[in-house]
N, C-alpha and C. Protein backbone atom coordinates (compact mmCIF):
# COMPACT_ATOMS: atom_id res chain seq x y z
N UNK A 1 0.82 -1.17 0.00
CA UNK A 1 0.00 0.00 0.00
C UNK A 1 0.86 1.23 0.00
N UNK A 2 0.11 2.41 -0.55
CA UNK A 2 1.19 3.48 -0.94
C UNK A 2 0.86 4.37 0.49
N UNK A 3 1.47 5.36 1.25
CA UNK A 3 0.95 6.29 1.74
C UNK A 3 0.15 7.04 1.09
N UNK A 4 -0.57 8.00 1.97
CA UNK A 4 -2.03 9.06 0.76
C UNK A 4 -0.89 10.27 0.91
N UNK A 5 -1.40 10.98 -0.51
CA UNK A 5 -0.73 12.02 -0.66
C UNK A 5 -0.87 13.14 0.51
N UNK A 6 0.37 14.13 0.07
CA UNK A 6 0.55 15.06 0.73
C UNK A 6 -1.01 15.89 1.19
N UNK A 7 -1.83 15.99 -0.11
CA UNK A 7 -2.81 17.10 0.13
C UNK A 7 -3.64 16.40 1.70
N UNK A 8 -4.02 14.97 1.55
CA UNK A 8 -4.96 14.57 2.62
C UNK A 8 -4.04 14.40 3.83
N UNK A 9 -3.03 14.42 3.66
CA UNK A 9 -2.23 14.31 5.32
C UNK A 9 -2.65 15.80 5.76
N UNK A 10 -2.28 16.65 5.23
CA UNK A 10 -2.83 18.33 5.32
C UNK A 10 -4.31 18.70 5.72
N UNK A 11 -5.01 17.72 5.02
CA UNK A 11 -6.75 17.96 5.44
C UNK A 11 -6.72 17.11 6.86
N UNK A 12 -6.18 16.38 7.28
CA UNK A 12 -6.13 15.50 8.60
C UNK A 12 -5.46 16.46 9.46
N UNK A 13 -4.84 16.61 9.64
CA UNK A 13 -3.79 17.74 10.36
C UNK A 13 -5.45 18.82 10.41
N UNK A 14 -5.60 19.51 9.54
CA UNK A 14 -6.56 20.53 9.81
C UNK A 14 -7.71 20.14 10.09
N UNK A 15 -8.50 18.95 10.15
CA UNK A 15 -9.62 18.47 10.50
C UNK A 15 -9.33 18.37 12.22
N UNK A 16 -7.96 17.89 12.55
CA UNK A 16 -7.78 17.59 13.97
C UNK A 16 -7.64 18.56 14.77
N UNK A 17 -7.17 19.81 14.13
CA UNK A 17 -7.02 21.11 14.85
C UNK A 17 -8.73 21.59 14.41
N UNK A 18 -9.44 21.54 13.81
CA UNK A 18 -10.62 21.92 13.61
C UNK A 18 -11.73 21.22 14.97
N UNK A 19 -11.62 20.11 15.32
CA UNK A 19 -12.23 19.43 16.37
C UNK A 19 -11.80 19.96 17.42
N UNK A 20 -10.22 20.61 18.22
CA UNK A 20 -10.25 20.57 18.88
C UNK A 20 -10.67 22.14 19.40
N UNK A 21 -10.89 22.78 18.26
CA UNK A 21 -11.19 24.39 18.01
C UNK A 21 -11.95 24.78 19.14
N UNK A 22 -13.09 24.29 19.66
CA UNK A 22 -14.03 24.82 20.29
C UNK A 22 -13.57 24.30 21.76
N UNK A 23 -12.63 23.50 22.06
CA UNK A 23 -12.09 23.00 23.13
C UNK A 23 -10.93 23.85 23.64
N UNK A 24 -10.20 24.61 22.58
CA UNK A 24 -9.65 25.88 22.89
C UNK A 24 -10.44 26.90 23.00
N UNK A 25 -11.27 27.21 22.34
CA UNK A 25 -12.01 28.34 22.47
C UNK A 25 -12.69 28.59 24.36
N UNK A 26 -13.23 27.33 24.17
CA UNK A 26 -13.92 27.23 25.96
C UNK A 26 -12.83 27.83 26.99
N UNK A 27 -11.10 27.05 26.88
CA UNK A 27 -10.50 27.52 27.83
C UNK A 27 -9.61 28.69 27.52
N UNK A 28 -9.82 29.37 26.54
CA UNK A 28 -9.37 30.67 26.84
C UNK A 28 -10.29 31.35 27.18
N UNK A 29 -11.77 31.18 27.18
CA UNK A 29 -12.92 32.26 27.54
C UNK A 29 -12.83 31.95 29.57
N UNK A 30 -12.81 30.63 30.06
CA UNK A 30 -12.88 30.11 31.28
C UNK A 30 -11.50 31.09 31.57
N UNK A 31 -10.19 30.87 30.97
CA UNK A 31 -8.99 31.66 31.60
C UNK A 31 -9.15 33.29 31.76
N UNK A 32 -9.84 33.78 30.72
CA UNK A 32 -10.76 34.97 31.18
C UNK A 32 -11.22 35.46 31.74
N UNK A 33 -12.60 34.51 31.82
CA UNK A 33 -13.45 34.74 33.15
C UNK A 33 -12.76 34.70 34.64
N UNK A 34 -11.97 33.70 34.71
CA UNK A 34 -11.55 33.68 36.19
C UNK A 34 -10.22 35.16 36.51
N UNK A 35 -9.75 35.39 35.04
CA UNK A 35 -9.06 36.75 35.09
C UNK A 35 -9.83 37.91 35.46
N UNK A 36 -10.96 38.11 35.05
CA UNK A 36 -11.57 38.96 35.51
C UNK A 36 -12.34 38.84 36.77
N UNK A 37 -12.52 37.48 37.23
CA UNK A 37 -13.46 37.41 38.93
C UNK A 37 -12.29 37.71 39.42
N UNK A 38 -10.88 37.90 39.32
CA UNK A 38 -9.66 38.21 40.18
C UNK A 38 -9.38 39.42 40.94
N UNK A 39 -9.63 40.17 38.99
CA UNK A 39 -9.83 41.43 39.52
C UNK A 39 -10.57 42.39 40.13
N UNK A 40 -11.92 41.16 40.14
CA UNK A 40 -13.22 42.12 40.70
C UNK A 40 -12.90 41.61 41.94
N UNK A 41 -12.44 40.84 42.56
CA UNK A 41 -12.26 39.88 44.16
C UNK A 41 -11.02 41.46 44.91
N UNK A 42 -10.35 41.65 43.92
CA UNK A 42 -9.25 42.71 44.72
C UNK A 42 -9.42 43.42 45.00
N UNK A 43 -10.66 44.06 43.99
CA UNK A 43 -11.31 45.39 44.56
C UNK A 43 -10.82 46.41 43.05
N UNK A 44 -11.48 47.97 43.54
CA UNK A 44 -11.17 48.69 42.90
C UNK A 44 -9.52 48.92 42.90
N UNK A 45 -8.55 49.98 42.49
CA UNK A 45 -7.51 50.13 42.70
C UNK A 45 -7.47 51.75 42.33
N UNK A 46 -7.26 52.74 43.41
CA UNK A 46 -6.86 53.94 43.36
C UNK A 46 -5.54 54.28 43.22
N UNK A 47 -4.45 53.47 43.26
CA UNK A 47 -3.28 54.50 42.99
C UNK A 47 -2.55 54.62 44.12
N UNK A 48 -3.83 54.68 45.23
CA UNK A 48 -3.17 55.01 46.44
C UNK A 48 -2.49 54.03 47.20
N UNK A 49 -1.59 54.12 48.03
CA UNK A 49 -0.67 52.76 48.97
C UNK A 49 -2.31 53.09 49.70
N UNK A 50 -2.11 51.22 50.17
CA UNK A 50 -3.02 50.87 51.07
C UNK A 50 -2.92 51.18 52.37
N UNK A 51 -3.22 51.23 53.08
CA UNK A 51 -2.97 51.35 55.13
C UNK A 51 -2.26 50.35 55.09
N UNK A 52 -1.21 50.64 56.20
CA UNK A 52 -0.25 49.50 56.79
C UNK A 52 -1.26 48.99 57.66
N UNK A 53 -0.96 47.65 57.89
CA UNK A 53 -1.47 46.69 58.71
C UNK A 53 -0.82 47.19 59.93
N UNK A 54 -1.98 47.53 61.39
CA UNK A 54 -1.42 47.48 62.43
C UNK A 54 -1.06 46.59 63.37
N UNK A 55 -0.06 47.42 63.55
CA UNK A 55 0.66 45.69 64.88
C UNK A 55 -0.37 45.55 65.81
N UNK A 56 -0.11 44.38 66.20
CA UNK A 56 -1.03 43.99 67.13
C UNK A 56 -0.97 44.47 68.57
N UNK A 57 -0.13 44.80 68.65
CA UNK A 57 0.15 45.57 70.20
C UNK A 57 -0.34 46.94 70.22
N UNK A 58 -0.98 47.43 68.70
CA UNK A 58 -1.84 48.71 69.76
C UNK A 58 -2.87 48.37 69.84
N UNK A 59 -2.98 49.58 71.18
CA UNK A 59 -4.14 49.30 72.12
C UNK A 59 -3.62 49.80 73.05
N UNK A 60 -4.78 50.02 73.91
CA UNK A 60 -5.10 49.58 75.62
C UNK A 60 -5.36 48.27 76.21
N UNK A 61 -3.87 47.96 77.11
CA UNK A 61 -3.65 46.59 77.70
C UNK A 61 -4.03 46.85 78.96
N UNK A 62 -4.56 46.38 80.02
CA UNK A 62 -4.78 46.23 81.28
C UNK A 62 -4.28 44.85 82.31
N UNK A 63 -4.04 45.11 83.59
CA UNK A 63 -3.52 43.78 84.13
C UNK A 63 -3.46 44.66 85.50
N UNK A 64 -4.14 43.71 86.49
CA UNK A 64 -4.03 43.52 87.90
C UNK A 64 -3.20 43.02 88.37
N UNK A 65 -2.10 43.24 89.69
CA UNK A 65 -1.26 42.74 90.29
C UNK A 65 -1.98 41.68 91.14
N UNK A 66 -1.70 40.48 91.19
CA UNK A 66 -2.61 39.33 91.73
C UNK A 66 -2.63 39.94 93.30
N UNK A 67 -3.62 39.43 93.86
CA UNK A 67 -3.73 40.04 95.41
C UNK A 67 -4.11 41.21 95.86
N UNK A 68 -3.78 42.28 94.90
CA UNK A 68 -4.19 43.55 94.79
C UNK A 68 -5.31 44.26 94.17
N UNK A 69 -5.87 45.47 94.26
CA UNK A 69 -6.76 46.47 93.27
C UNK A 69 -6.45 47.13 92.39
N UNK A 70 -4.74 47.22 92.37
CA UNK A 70 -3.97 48.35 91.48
C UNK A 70 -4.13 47.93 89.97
N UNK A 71 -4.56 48.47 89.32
CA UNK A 71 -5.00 48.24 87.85
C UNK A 71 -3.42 49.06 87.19
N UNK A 72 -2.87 48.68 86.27
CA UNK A 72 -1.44 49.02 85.14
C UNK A 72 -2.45 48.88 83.74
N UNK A 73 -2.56 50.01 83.52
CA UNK A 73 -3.05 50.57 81.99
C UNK A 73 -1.94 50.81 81.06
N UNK A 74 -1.87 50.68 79.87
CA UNK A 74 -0.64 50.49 79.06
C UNK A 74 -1.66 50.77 77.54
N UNK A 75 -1.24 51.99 77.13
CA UNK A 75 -1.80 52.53 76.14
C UNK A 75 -0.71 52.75 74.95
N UNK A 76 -0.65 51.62 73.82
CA UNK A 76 0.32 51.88 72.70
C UNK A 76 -0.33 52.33 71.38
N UNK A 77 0.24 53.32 71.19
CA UNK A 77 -0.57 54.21 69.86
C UNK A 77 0.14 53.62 68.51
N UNK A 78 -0.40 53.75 67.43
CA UNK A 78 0.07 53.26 66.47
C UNK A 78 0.92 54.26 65.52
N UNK A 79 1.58 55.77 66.62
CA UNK A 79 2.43 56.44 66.14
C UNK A 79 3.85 55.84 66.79
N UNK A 80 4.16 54.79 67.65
CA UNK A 80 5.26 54.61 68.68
C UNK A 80 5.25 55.34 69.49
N UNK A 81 4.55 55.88 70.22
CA UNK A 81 4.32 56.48 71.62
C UNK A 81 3.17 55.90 72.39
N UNK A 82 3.39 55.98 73.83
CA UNK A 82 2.73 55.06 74.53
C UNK A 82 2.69 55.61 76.14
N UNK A 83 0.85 55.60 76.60
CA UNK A 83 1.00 56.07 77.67
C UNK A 83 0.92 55.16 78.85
N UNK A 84 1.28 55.25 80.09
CA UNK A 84 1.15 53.97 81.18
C UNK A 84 0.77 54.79 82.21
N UNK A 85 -0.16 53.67 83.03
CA UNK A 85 -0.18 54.36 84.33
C UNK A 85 -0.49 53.16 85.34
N UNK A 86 0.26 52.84 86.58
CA UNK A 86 0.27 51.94 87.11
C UNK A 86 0.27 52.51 89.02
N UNK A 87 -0.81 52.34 89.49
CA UNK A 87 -0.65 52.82 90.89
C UNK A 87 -0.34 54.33 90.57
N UNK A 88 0.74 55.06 91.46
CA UNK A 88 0.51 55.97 91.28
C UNK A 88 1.64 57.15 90.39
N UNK A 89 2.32 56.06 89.55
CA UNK A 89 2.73 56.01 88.78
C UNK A 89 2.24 56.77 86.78
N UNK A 90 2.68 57.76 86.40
CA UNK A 90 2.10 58.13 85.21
C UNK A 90 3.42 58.06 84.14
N UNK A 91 3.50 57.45 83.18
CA UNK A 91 4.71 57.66 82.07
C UNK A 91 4.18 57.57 80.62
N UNK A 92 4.80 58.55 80.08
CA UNK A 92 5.11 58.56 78.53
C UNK A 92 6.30 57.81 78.20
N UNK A 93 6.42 57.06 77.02
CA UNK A 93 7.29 56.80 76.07
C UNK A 93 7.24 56.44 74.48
N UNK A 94 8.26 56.26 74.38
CA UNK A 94 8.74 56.19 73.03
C UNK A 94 8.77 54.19 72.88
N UNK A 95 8.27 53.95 71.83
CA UNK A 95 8.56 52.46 71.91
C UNK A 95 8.69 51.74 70.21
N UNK A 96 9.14 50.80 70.63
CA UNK A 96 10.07 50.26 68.75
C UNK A 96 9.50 48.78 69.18
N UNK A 97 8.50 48.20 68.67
CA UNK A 97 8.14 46.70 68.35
C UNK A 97 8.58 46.10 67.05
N UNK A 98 9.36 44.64 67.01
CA UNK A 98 9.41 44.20 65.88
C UNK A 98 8.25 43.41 64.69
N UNK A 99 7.90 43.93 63.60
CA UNK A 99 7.12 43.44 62.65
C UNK A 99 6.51 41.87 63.17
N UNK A 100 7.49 41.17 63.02
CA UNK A 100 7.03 40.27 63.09
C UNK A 100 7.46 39.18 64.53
N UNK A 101 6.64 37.97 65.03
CA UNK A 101 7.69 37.25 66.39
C UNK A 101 9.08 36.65 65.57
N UNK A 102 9.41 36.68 66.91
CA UNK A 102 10.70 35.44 66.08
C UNK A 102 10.61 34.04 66.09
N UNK A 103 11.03 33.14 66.45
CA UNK A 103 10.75 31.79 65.76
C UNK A 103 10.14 31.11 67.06
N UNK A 104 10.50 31.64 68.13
CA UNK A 104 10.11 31.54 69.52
C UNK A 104 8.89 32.02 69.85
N UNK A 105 7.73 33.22 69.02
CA UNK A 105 7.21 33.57 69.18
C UNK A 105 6.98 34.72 69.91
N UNK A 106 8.08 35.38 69.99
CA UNK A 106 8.13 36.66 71.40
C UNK A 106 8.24 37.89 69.84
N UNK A 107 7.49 38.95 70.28
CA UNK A 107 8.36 40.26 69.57
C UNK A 107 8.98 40.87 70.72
N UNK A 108 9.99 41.30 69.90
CA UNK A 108 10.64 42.36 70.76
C UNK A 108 10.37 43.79 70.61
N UNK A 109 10.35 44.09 71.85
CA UNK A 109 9.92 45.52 72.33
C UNK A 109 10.74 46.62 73.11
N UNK A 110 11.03 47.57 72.51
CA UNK A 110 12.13 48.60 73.15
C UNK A 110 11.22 49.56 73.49
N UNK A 111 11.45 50.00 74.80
CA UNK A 111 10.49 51.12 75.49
C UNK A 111 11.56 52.13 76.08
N UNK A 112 11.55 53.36 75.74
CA UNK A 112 12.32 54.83 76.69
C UNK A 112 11.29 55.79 76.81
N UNK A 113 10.84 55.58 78.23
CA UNK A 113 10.41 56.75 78.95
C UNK A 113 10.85 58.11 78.66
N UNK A 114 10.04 58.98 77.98
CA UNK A 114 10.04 60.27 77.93
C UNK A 114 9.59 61.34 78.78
N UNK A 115 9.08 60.81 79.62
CA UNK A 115 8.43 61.54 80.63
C UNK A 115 7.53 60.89 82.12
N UNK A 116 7.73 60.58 82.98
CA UNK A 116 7.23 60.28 84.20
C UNK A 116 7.34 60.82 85.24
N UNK A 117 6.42 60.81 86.18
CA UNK A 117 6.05 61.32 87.36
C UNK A 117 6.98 61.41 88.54
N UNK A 118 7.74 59.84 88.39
CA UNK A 118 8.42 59.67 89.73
C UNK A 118 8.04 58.60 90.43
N UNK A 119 6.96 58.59 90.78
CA UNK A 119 5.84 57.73 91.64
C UNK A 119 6.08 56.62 91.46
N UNK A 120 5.41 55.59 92.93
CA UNK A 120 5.50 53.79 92.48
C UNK A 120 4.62 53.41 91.87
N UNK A 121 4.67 52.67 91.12
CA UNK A 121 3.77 51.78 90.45
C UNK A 121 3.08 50.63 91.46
N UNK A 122 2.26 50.08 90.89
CA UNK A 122 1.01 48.63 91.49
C UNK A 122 1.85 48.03 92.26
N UNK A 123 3.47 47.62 92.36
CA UNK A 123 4.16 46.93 92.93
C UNK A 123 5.21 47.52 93.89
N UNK A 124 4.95 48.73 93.50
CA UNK A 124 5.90 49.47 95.12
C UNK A 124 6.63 49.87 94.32
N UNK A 125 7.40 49.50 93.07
CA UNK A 125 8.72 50.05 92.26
C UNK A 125 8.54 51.48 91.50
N UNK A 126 9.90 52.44 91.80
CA UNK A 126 10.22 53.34 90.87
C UNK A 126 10.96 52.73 89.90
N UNK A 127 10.83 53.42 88.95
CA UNK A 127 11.31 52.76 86.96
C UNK A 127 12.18 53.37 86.83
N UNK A 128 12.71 53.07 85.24
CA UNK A 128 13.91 54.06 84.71
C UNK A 128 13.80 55.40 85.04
N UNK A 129 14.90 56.09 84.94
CA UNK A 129 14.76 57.64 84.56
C UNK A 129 14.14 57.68 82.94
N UNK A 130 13.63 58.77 82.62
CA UNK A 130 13.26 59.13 81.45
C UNK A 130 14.72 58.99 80.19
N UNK A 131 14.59 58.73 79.70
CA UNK A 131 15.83 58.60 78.58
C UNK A 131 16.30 56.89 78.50
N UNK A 132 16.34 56.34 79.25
CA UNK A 132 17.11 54.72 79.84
C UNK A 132 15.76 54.00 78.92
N UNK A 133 16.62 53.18 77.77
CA UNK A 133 15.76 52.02 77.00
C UNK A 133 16.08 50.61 78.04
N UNK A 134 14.67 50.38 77.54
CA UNK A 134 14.60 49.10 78.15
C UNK A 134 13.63 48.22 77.09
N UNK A 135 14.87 46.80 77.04
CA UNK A 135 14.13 46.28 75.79
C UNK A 135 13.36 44.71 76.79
N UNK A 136 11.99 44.43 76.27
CA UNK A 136 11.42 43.40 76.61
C UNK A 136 10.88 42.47 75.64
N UNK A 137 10.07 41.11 75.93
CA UNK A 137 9.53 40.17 74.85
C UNK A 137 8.14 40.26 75.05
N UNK A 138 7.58 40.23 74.60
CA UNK A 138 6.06 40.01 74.49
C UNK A 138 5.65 38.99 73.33
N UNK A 139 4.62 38.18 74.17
CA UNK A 139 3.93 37.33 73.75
C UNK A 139 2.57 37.43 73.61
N UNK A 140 1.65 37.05 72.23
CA UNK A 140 0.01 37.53 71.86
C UNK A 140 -0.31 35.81 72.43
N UNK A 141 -1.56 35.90 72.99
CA UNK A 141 -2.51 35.12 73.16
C UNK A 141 -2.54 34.90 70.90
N UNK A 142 -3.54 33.61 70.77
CA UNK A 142 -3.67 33.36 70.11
C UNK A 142 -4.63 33.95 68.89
N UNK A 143 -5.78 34.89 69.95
CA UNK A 143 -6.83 35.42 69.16
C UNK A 143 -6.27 37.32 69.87
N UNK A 144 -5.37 37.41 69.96
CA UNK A 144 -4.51 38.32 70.16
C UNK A 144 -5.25 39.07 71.07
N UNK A 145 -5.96 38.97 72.26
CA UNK A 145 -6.93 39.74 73.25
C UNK A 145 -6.36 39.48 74.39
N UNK A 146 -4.95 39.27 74.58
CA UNK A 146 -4.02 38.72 76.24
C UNK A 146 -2.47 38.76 75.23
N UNK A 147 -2.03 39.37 76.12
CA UNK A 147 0.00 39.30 76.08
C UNK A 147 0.63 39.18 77.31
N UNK A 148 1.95 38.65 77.52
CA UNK A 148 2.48 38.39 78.05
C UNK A 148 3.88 39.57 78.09
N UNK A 149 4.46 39.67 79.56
CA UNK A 149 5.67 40.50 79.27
C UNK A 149 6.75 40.02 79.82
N UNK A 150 8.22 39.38 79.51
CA UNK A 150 9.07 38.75 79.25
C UNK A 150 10.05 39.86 79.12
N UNK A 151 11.20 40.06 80.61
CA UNK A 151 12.32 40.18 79.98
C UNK A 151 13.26 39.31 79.24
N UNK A 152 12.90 38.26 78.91
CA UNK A 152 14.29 37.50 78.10
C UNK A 152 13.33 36.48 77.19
N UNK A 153 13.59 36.19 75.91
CA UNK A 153 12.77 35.61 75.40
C UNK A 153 12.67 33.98 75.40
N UNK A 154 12.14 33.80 76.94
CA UNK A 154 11.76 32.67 77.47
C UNK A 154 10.69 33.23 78.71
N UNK A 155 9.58 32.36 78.75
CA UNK A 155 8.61 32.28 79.76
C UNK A 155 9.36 31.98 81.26
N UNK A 156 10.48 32.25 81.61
CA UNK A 156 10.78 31.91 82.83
C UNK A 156 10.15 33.50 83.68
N UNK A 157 10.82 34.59 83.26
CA UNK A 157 10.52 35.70 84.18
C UNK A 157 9.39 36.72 83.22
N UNK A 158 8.15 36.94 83.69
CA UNK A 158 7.14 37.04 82.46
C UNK A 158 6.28 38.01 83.89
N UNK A 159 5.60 38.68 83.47
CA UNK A 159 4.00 38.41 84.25
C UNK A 159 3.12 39.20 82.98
N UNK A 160 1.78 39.25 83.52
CA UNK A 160 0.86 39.21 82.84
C UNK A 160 -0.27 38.10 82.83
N UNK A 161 -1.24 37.25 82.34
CA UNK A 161 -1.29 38.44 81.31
C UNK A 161 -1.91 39.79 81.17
N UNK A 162 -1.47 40.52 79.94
CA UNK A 162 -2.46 41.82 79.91
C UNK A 162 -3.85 41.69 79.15
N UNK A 163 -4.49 41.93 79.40
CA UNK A 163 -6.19 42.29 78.43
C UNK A 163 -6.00 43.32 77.73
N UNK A 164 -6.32 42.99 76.58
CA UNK A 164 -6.92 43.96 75.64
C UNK A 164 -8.17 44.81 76.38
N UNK A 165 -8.17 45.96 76.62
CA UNK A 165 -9.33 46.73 77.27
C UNK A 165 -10.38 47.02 75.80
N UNK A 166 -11.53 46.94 75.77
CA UNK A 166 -12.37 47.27 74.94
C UNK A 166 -12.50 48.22 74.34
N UNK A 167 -13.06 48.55 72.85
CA UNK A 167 -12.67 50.09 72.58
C UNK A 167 -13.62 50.81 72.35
């Protein structure tokens, strides 16, 4: 038997791309469509940078000294300044949290008093002078509404926790 000529190998070839025509056609219209539910899922787009995501540590934290009435309020703004007031104790500072925990789960937190009263706090203690950093760990509860405060990033010397106060 001879092979069929050139012309019908050519009509086969194009009959097979002809069948599968509408089988391309479907998935470039489907690759489409889901291109465009993408862009409608993202939203509009102004141009503008979005809001930074805020850390989770602002807020108003609260925490009782066990045994006691003395309430420690701890107010961190989402400019890095932060007000406290513990017994009879009042301070401003300046404070530097890291983005993200570290592998341990603690962020680290650098706090310098810019301004305080003098006074003891819930536990009898006077603090730094104003200017003196002091760096600590903090740990989020899981649904981030309780932290923990850690000088060293291990749960051995910690207290807390703090509450998220309501807003």
């Amino acid at each position: 038997m001879s092979s069929p000529p050139d012309s019908l190998k050519n009509l086969n070839t194009l009959n097979t791309f002809n069948r599968s025509y509408p089988l391309r056609q479907f998935f470039f219209f489907f690759t489409l469509l889901c291109s465009f539910a993408s862009l409608r899922a993202a939203g509009p787009s102004s141009g503008a940078p979005s809001a930074p995501v805020q850390h989770p540590v602002v807020g108003s934290w609260t925490w009782m000294l066990p045994g006691k009435t003395c309430t420690e309020t701890l107010n961190y703004q989402g400019n890095g300044t932060r007000q406290g007031s513990s017994g009879e104790e009042v301070t401003q500072s300046r404070y530097e949290v890291s983005p993200m925990p570290s592998l341990l789960g603690f962020y680290r937190l650098t706090e310098t008093v810019t301004e305080g009263n003098g006074k003891k706090d819930c536990s009898g203690d006077l603090h730094e002078a104003p200017g003196e950093p002091v760096t600590r760990f903090i740990q989020f509860s899981p649904k981030k509404d309780q932290l923990i405060v850690c000088r060293e990033e291990s749960l051995k010397a910690c207290f807390g926790p703090l509450k998220r106060a309501p807003q």
